[in-house]
Protein backbone atom coordinates (compact mmCIF):
# COMPACT_ATOMS: atom_id res chain seq x y z
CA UNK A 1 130.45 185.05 164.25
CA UNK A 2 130.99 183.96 160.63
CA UNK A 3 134.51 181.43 160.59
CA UNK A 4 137.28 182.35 158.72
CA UNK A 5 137.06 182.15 155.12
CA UNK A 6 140.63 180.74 153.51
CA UNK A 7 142.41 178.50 156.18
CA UNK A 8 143.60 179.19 159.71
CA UNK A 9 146.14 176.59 159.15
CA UNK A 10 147.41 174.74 162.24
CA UNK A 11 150.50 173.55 160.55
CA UNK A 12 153.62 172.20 161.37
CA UNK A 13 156.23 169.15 160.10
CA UNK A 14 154.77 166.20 159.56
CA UNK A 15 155.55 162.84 157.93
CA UNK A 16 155.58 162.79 154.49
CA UNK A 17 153.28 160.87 152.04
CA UNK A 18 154.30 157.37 151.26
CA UNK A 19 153.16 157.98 147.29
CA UNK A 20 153.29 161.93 146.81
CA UNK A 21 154.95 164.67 147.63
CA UNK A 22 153.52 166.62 150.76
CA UNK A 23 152.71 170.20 150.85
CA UNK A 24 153.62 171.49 153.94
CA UNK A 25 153.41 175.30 155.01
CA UNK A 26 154.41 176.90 158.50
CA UNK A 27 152.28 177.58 161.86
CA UNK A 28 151.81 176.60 165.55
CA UNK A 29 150.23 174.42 168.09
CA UNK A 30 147.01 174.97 169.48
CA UNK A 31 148.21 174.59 173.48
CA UNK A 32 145.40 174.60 176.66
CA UNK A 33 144.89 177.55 178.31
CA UNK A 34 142.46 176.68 180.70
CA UNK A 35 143.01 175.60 184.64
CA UNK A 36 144.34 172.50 184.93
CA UNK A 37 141.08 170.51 186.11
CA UNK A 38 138.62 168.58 183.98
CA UNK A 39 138.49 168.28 180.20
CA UNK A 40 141.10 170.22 178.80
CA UNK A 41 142.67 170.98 175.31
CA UNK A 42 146.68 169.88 175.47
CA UNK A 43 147.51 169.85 171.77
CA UNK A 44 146.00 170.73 168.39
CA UNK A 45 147.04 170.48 164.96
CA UNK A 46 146.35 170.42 161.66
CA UNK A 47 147.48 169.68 157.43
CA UNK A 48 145.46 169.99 154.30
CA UNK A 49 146.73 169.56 150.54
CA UNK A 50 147.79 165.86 150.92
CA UNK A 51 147.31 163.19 148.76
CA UNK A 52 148.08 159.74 148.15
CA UNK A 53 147.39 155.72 150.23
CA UNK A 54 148.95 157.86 153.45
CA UNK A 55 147.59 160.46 155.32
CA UNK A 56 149.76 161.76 157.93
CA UNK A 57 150.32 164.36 160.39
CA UNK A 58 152.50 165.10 164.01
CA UNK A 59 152.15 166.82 166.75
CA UNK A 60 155.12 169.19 167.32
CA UNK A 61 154.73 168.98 171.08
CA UNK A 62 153.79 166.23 172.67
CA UNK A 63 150.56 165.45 173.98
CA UNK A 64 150.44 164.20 177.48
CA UNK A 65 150.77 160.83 178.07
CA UNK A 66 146.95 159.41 179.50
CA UNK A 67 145.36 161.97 176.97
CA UNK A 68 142.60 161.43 174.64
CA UNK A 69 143.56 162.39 171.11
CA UNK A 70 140.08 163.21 168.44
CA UNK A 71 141.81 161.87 165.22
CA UNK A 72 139.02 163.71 161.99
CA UNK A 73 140.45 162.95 158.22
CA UNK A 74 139.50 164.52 155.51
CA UNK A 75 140.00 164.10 151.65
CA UNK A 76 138.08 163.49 148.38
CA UNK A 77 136.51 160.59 147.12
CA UNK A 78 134.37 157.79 148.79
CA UNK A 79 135.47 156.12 152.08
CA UNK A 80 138.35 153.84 151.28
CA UNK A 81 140.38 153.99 154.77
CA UNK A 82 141.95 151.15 155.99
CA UNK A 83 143.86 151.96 159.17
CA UNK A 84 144.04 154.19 161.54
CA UNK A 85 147.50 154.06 163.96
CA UNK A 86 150.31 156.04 165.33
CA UNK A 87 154.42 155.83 164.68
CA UNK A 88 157.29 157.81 165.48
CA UNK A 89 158.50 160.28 162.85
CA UNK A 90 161.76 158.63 163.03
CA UNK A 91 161.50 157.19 159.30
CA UNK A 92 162.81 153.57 160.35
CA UNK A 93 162.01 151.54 157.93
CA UNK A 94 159.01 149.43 158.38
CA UNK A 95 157.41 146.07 156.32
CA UNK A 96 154.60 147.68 155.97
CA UNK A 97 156.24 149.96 153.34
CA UNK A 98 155.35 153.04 155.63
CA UNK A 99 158.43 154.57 157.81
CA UNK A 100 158.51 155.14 161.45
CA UNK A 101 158.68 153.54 164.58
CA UNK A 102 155.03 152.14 166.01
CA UNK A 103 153.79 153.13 168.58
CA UNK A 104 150.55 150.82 169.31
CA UNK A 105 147.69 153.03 170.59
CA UNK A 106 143.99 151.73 169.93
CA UNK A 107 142.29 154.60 167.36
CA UNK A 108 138.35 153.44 167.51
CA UNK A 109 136.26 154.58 164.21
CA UNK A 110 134.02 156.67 166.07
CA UNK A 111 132.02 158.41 162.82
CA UNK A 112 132.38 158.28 159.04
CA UNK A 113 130.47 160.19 156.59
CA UNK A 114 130.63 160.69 153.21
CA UNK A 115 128.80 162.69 150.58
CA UNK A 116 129.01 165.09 147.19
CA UNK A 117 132.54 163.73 146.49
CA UNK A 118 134.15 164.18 149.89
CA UNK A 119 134.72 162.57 152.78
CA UNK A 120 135.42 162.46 156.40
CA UNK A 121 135.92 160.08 159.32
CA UNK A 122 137.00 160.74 163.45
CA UNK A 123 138.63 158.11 165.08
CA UNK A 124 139.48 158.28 169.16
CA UNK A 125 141.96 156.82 170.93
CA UNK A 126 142.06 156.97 175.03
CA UNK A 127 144.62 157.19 177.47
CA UNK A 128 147.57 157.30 174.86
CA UNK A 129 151.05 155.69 175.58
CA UNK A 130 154.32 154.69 174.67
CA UNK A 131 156.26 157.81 173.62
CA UNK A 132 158.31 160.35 174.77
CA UNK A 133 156.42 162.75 176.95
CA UNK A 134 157.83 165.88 176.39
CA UNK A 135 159.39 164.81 172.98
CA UNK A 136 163.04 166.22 172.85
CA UNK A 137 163.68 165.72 169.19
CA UNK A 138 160.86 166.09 166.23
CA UNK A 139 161.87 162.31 165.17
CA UNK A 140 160.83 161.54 168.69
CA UNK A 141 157.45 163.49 167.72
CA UNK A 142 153.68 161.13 167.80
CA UNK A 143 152.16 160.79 164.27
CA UNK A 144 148.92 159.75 163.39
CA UNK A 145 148.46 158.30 159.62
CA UNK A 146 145.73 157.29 157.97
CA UNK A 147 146.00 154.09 155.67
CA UNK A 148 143.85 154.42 152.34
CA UNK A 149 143.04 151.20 149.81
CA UNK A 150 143.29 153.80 146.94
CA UNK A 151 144.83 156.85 146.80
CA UNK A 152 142.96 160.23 147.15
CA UNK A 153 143.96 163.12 145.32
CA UNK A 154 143.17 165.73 148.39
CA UNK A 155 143.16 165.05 152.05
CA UNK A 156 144.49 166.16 155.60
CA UNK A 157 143.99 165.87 158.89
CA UNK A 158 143.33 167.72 162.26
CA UNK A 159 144.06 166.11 165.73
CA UNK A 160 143.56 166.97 169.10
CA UNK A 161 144.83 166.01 172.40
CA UNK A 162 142.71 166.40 175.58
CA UNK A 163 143.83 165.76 179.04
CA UNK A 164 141.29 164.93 181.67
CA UNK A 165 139.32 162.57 179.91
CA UNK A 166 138.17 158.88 181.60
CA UNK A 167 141.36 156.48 180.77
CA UNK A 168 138.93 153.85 180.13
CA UNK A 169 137.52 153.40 176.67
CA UNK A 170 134.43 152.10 177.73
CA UNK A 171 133.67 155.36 179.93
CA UNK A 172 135.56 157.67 177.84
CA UNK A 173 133.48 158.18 175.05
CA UNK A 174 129.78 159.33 175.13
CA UNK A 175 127.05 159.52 172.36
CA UNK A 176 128.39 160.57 169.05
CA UNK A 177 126.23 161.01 165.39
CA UNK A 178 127.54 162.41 161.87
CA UNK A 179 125.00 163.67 159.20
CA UNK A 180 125.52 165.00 155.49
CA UNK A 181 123.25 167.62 153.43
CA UNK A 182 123.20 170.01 150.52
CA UNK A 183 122.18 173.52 149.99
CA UNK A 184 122.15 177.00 148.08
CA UNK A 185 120.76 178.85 150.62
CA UNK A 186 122.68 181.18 152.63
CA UNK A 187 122.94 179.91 155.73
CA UNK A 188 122.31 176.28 154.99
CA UNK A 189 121.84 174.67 158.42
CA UNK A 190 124.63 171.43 159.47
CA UNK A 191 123.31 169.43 162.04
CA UNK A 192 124.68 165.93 163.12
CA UNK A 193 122.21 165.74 165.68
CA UNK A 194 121.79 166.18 169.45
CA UNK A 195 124.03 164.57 172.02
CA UNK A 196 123.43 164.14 175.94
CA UNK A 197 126.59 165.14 177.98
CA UNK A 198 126.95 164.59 181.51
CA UNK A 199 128.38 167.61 183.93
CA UNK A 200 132.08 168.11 182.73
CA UNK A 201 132.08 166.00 179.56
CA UNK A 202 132.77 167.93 176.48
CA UNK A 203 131.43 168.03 173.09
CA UNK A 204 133.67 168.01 170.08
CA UNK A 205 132.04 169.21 166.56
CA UNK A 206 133.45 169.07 163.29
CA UNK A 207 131.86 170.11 159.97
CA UNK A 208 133.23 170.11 156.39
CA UNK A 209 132.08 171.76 153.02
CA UNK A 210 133.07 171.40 149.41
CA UNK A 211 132.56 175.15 148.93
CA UNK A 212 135.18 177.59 150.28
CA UNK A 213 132.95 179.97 152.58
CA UNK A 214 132.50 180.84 156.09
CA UNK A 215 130.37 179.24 158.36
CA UNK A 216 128.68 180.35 161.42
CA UNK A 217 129.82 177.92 164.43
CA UNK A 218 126.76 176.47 166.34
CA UNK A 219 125.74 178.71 169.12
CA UNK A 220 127.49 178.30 172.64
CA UNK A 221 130.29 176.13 171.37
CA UNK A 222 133.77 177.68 170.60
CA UNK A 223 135.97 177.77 167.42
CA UNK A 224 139.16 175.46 167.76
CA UNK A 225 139.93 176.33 164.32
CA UNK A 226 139.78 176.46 160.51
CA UNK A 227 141.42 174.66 157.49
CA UNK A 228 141.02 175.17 154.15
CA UNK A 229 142.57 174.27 150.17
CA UNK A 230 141.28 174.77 147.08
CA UNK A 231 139.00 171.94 147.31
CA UNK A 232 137.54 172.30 150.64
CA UNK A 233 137.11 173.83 154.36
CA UNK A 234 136.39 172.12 157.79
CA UNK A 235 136.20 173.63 160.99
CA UNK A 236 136.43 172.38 164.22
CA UNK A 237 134.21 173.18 167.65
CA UNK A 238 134.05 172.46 171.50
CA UNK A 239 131.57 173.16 174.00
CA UNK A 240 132.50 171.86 177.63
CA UNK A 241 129.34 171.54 180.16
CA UNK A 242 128.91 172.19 183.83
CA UNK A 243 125.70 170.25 183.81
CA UNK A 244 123.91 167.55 182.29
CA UNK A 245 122.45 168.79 179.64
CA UNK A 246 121.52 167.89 175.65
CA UNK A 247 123.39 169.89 172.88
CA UNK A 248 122.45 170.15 168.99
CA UNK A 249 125.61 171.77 167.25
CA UNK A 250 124.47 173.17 164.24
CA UNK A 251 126.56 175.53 161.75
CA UNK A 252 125.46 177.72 159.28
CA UNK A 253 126.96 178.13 156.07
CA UNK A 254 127.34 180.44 154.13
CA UNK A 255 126.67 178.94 150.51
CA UNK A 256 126.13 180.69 147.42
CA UNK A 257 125.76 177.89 145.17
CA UNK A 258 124.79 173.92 145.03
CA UNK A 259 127.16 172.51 147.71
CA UNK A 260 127.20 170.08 150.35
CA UNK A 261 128.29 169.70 154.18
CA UNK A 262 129.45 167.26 156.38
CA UNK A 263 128.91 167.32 159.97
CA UNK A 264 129.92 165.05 163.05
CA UNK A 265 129.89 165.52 167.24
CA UNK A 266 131.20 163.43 169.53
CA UNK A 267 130.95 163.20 173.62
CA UNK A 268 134.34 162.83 175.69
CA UNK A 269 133.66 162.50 179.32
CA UNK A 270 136.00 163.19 182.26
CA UNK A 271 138.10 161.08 184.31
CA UNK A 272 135.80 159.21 187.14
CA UNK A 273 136.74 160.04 190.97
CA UNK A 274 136.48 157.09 193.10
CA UNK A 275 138.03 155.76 196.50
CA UNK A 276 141.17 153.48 197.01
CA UNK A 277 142.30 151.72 199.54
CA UNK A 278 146.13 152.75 200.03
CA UNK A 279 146.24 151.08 203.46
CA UNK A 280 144.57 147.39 203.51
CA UNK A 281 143.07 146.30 206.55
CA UNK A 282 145.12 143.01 207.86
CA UNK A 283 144.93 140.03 209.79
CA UNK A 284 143.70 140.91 213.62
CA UNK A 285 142.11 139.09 216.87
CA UNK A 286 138.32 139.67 217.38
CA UNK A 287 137.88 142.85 219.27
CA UNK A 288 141.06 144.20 218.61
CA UNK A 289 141.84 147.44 216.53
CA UNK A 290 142.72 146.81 212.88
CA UNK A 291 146.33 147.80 212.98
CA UNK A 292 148.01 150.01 210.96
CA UNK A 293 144.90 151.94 210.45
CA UNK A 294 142.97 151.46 207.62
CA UNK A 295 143.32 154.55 204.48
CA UNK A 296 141.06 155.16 201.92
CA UNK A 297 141.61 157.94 198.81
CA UNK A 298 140.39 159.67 196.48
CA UNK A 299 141.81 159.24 192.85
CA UNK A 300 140.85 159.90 189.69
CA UNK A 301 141.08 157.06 186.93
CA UNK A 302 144.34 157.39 186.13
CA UNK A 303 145.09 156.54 189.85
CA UNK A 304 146.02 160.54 190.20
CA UNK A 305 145.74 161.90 193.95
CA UNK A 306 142.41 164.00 194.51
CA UNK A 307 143.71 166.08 197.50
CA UNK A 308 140.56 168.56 197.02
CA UNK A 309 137.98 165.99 197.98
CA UNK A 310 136.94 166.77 201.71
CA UNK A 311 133.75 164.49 201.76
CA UNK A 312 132.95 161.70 204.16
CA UNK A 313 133.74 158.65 203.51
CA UNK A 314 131.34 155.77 204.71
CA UNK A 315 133.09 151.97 205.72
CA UNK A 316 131.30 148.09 206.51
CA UNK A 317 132.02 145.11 206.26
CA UNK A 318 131.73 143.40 202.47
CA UNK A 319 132.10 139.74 202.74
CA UNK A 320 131.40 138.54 206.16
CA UNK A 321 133.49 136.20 206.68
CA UNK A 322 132.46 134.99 210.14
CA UNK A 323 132.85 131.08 211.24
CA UNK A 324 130.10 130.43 213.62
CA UNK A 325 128.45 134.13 212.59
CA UNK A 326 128.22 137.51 211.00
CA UNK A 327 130.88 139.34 212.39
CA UNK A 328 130.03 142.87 212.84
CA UNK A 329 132.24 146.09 212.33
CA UNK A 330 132.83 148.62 215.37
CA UNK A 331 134.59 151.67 215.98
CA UNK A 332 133.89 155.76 213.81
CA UNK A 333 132.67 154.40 210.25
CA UNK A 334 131.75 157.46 208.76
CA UNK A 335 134.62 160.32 208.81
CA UNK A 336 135.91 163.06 207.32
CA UNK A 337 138.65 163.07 203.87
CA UNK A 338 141.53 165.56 205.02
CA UNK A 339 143.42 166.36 201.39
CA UNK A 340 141.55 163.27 199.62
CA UNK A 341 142.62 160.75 202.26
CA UNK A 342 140.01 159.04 204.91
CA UNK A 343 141.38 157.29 207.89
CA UNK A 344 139.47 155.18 210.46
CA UNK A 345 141.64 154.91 213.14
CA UNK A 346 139.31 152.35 215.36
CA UNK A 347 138.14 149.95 213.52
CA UNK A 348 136.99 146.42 215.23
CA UNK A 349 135.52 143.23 213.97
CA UNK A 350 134.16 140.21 216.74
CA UNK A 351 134.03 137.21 215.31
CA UNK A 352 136.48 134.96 214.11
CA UNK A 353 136.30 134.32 210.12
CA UNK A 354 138.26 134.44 207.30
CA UNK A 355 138.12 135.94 204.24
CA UNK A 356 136.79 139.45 205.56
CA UNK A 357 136.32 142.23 203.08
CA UNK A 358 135.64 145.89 203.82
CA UNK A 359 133.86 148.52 201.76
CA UNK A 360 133.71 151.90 201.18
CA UNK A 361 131.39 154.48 200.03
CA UNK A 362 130.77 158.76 199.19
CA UNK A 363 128.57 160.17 197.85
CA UNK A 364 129.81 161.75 194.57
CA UNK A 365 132.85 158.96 193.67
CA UNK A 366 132.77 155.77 193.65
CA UNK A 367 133.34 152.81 196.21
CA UNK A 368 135.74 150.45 196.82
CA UNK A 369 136.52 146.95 198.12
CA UNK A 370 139.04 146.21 200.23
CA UNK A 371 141.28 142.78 199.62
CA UNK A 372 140.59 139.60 201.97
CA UNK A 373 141.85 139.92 205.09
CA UNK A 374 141.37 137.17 208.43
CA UNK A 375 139.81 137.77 212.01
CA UNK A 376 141.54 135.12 213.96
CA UNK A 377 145.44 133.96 214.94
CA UNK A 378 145.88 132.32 211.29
């Protein structure tokens, strides 16, 4: 279905330019609708018609603290940014000349592109902390800004907030490209390239044009939604996966004369189950039963409870610690998770030894190690 043509503006207050004045117009936050497992959208919003070294926008609710916010720029001119970080919209004064109250998340360059006079650049930042979560006040609200070495004369911003993504930056993000092109041709194909997701990882598109017409969004992926000014139009896509699969988002847009596009996807997978141990095994005699009982769960990354996991869970020993020899593990080793949580209620080892370890093992999460633990009266 052909996109909007003039602006579905996300818009609401945001912090003003350090050098210009800001244009700001009315609107509302994109919220998630969807069921509250895997990849979801929390927040979304969005600001054209700025100008100047700063580039700012805030979310009016929110975003969850552990989230993933997708932080896309946009403006004229060649790539001049500088910084990428977040602040309170609190307007304390701050040396570096711009106000509000850091906040110190990590925002990774993720893709950059530039081309026919405009630009654009995504930056990611995973499991996001350090303000209020809900924020009562809009000076309590997170901003995102945008540092430039020179000032642009046009620019905004869109960001997005997505719970259920891996809290670790190293996991969290997948393959990303960015591409840029020119047409007349009506539609002129966008295509950053093709990504491989894994099952539950989503794919997050964004394409940009200096001509203000529609675009078709590339097939299976949704619409998130569409900006636009008098200079240009972006418009932003997601396409979550049951499966491993490859994707190639491609738009098509709807030019009538000389004009170019911009085009970038990026990978965000989800949060990694694996096991825990929330009862260590401890010190014991040889033959005796490791008492209390030792308790494995299920969590996700952010060391949240999976009480839907109802898989069995596998146990041995890790180091062997035995003196004289290899101690070996009795009692049930493989049972069932009831609500997430595995307990082996009989476990044995009989030799003496220090420095024991146990492991554990499903298939579907990941294992675990226990800590060191003795077989013996010291």
């Amino acid at each position: 279905m052909r996109g909007t043509l003039l602006g579905l503006l996300l818009l609401l207050a945001a912090c003003s330019d350090a050098v210009s004045p800001a244009r700001h117009d009315p609107g509302a936050p994109r919220f998630a609708t969807v069921a509250s497992t895997g990849i979801r959208l929390d927040q979304m919003v969005g600001e054209l018609s700025e100008s100047g070294y700063h580039i700012a926008k805030a979310f009016a609710t929110n975003p969850h603290l552990g989230d993933a916010i997708v932080a896309t720029f946009f403006w004229s001119g060649p790539n001049t940014i500088v910084s990428v970080a977040d602040h309170l919209c609190d307007d304390v004064p701050q040396p570096s000349g711009y106000p509000g109250t850091p906040v110190g998340n990590t925002y990774t360059l993720v893709e950059s592109v530039s081309a026919g006079g405009i630009s654009m650049a995504t930056y990611v930042a995973t499991n996001v902390q350090n303000y209020p979560d809900p924020n009562p006040t809009p000076q309590t609200a997170l901003c995102v800004h945008a540092i430039f070495a020179q000032p642009v004369p046009d620019g905004g911003a869109l960001l997005s907030a997505w719970s259920g993504v891996s809290s670790a930056a190293t996991l969290a993000l997948g393959q990303h490209h960015a591409a840029a092109g020119a047409g007349t041709t009506t539609p002129t194909v966008a295509d950053p390239g093709s990504v491989s997701m894994g099952a539950g990882s989503m794919a997050y598109g964004v394409s940009m044009s200096n001509a203000l017409v529609g675009a078709d969004a590339p097939p299976e992926f949704a619409t998130l939604t569409v900006q636009s000014d008098q200079y240009f139009i972006d418009e932003a896509n997601d396409l979550v996966s049951d499966t491993a699969r490859s994707v190639d988002p491609r738009w098509g847009w709807y030019f009538t004369q000389p004009s170019t596009w911009l085009a970038s996807v990026l990978v965000l997978n989800p949060a990694a189950d694996h096991l825990a141990f929330s009862v260590q095994p401890s010190r014991t005699l040889p033959f005796e039963t490791i008492t209390p009982a030792v308790q494995v769960r299920v969590v996700d990354d952010a060391g949240n409870p999976v009480t839907g996991f109802t898989g069995s869970v596998t146990i041995a020993i890790g180091h062997n610690g035995g003196m004289l020899m290899g101690g070996t593990l009795s009692g049930t080793k493989t049972v069932t998770a009831v609500n997430g949580v595995a307990t082996f209620n009989d476990l044995s080892i009989d030799q003496f030894g220090n420095g024991y370890t146990l492991v554990v093992s499903s298939a579907g999460v990941g294992g675990a190690e226990s800590a060191p633990f003795n077989v013996g009266a010291f």
